[in-house]
C-alpha atoms as a PDB file:
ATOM      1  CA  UNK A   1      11.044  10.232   7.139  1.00  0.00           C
ATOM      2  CA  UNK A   2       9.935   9.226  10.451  1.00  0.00           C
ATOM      3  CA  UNK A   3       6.633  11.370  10.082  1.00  0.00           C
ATOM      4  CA  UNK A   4       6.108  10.187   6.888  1.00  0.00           C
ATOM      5  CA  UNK A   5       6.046   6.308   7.757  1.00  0.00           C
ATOM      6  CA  UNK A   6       3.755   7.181  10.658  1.00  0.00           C
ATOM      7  CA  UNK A   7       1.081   9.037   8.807  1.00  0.00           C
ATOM      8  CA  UNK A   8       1.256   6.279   5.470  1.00  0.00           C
ATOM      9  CA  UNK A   9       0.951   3.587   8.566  1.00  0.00           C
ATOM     10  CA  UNK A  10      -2.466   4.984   9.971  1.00  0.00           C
ATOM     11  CA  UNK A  11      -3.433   5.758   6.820  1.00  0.00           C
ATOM     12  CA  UNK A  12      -3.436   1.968   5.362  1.00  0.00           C
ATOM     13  CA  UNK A  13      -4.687   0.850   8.694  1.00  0.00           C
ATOM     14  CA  UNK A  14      -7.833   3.550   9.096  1.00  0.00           C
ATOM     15  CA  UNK A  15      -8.620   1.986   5.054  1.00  0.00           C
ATOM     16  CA  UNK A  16     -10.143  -1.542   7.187  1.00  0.00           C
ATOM     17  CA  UNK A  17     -10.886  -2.637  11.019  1.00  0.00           C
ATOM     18  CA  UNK A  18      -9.852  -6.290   9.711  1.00  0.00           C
ATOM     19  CA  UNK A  19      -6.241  -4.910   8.598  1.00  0.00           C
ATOM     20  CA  UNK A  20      -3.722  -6.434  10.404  1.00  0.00           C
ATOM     21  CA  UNK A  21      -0.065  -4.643  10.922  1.00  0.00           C
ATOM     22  CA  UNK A  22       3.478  -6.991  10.990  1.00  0.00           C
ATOM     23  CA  UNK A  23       6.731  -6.395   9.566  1.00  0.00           C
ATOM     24  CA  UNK A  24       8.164  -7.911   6.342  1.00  0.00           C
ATOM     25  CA  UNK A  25      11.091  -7.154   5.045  1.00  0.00           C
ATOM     26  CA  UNK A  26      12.148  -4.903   7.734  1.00  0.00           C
ATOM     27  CA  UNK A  27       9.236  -2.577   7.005  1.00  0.00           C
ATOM     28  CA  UNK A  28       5.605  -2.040   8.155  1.00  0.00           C
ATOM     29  CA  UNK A  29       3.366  -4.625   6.077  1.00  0.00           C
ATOM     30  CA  UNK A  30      -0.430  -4.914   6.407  1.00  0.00           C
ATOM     31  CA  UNK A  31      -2.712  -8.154   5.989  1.00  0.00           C
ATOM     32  CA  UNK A  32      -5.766  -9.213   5.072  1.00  0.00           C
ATOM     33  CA  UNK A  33      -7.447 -12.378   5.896  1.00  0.00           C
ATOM     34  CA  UNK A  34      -4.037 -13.216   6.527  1.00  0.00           C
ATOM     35  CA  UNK A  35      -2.512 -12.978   3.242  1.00  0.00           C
ATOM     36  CA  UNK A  36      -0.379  -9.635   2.715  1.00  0.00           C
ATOM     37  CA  UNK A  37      -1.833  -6.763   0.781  1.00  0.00           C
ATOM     38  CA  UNK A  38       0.182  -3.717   1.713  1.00  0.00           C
ATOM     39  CA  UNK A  39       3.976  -3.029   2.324  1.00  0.00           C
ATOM     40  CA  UNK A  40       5.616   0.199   2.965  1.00  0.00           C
ATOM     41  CA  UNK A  41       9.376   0.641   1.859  1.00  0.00           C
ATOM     42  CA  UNK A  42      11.271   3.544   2.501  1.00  0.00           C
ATOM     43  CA  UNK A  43      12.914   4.299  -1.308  1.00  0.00           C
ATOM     44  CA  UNK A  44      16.686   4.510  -1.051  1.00  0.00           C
ATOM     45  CA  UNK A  45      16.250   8.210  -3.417  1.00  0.00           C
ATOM     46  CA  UNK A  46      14.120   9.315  -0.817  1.00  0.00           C
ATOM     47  CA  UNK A  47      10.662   8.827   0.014  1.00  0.00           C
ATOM     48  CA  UNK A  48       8.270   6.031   0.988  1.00  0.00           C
ATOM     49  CA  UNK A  49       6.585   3.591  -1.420  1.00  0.00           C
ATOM     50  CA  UNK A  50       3.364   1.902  -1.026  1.00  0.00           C
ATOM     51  CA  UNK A  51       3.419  -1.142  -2.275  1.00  0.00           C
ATOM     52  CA  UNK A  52      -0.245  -2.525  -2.772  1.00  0.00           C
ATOM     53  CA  UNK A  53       0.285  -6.765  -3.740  1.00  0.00           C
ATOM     54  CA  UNK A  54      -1.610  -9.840  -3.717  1.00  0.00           C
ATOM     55  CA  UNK A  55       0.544 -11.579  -1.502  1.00  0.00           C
ATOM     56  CA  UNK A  56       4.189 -13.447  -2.053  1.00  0.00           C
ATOM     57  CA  UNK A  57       2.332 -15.646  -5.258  1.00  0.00           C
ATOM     58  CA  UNK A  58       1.365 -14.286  -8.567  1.00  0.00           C
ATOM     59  CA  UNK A  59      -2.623 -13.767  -8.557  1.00  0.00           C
ATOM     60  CA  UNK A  60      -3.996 -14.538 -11.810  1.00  0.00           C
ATOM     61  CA  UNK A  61      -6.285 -12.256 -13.555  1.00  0.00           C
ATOM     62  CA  UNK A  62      -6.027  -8.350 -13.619  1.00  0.00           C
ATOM     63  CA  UNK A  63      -6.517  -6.695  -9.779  1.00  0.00           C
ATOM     64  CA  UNK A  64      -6.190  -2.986 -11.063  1.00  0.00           C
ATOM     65  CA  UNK A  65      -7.879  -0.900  -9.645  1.00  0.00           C
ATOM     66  CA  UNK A  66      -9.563   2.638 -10.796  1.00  0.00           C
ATOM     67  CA  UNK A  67      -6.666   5.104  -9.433  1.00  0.00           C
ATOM     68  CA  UNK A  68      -8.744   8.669 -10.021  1.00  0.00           C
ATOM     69  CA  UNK A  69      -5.414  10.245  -9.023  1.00  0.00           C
ATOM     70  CA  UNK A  70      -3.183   8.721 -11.836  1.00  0.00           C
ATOM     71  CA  UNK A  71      -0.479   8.068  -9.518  1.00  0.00           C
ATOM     72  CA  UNK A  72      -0.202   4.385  -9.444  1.00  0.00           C
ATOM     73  CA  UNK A  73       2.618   2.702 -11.001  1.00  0.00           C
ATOM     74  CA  UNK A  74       1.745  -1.220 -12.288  1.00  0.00           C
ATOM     75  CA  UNK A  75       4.927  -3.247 -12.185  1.00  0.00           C
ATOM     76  CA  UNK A  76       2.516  -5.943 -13.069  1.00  0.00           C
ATOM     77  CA  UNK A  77      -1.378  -7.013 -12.897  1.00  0.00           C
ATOM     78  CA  UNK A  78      -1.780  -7.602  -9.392  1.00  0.00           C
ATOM     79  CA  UNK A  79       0.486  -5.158  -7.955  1.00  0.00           C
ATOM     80  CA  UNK A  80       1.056  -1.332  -7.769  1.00  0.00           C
ATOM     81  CA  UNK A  81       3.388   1.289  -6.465  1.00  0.00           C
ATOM     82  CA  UNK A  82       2.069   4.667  -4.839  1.00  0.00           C
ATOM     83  CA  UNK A  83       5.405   7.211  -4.267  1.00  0.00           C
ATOM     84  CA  UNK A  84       4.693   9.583  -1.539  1.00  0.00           C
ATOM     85  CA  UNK A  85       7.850  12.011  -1.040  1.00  0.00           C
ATOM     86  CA  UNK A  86       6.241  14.551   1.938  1.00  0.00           C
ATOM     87  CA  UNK A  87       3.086  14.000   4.149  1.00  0.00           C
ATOM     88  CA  UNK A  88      -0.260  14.924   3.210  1.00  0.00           C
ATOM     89  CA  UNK A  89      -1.489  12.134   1.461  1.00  0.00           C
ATOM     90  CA  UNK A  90      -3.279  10.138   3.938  1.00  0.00           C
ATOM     91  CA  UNK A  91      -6.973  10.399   2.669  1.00  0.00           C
ATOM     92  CA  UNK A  92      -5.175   9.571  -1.055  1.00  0.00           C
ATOM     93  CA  UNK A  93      -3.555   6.524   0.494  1.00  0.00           C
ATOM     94  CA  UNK A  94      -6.397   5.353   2.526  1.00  0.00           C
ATOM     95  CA  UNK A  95      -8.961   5.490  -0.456  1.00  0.00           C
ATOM     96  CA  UNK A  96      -6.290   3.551  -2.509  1.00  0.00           C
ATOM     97  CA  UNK A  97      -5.651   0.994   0.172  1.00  0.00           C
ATOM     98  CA  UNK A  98     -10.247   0.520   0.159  1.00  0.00           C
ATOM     99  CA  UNK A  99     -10.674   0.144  -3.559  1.00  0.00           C
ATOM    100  CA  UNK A 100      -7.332  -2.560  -2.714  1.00  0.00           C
ATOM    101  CA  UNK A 101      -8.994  -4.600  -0.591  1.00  0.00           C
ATOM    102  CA  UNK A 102     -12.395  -4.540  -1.608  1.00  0.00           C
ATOM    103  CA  UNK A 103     -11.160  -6.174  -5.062  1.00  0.00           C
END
C-alpha cells in the first residue's frame, strides 16, 4: 500500500508546480491557491481513493470534468472519486488531477 500512496502522491503533485502537499484527515491532501482540491484515502476494502473536491464548502454549479477513462465516480457535482487498487496509474491520475484544477 505503501508504494501505492507514493506513486498517487507524485502523481497529483507532478499535475501543477503551484500544488501544495499537507495532511488532512490523517492522509496526504493537496491545495490549490490554498483551498483543498485533492485528498488521498487509503479504502478500508483495500486500495487508495482519490478524492478530487472543491474544498470543505459545497461549490455551486457543476465542476465535472470530461473523464475519457470512465472511471470517475460523482458522489455529487463538485466532487469525484478515482479507485486505484495496484500502481500504474500515475499518468491517469495526473491528467485527472490537470483537467481538476484547470476548472
Amino acid at each position: 500500500m505503501t508504494d501505492l500512496i507514493e506513486e498517487l502522491r507524485a502523481a497529483v503533485l507532478a499535475a501543477d508546480p503551484r500544488i501544495v502537499e499537507n495532511v488532512k484527515w490523517n492522509s496526504p491532501n493537496f491545495t490549490l491557491d490554498g483551498q483543498d482540491r485533492v485528498t488521498l484515502r487509503a479504502n478500508p476494502k483495500g486500495g487508495v481513493q482519490v478524492i478530487l473536491h472543491r474544498g470543505a464548502k459545497k461549490a455551486d454549479g457543476d465542476f465535472r470534468i470530461d473523464d475519457p477513462s470512465g472511471r470517475l465516480t460523482w458522489p455529487s457535482n463538485d466532487r469525484a472519486i478515482l479507485s486505484v487498487r495496484e500502481p500504474g496509474d500515475a499518468d491517469l491520475v495526473t491528467d485527472l488531477v490537470r483537467r481538476w484544477t484547470a476548472h
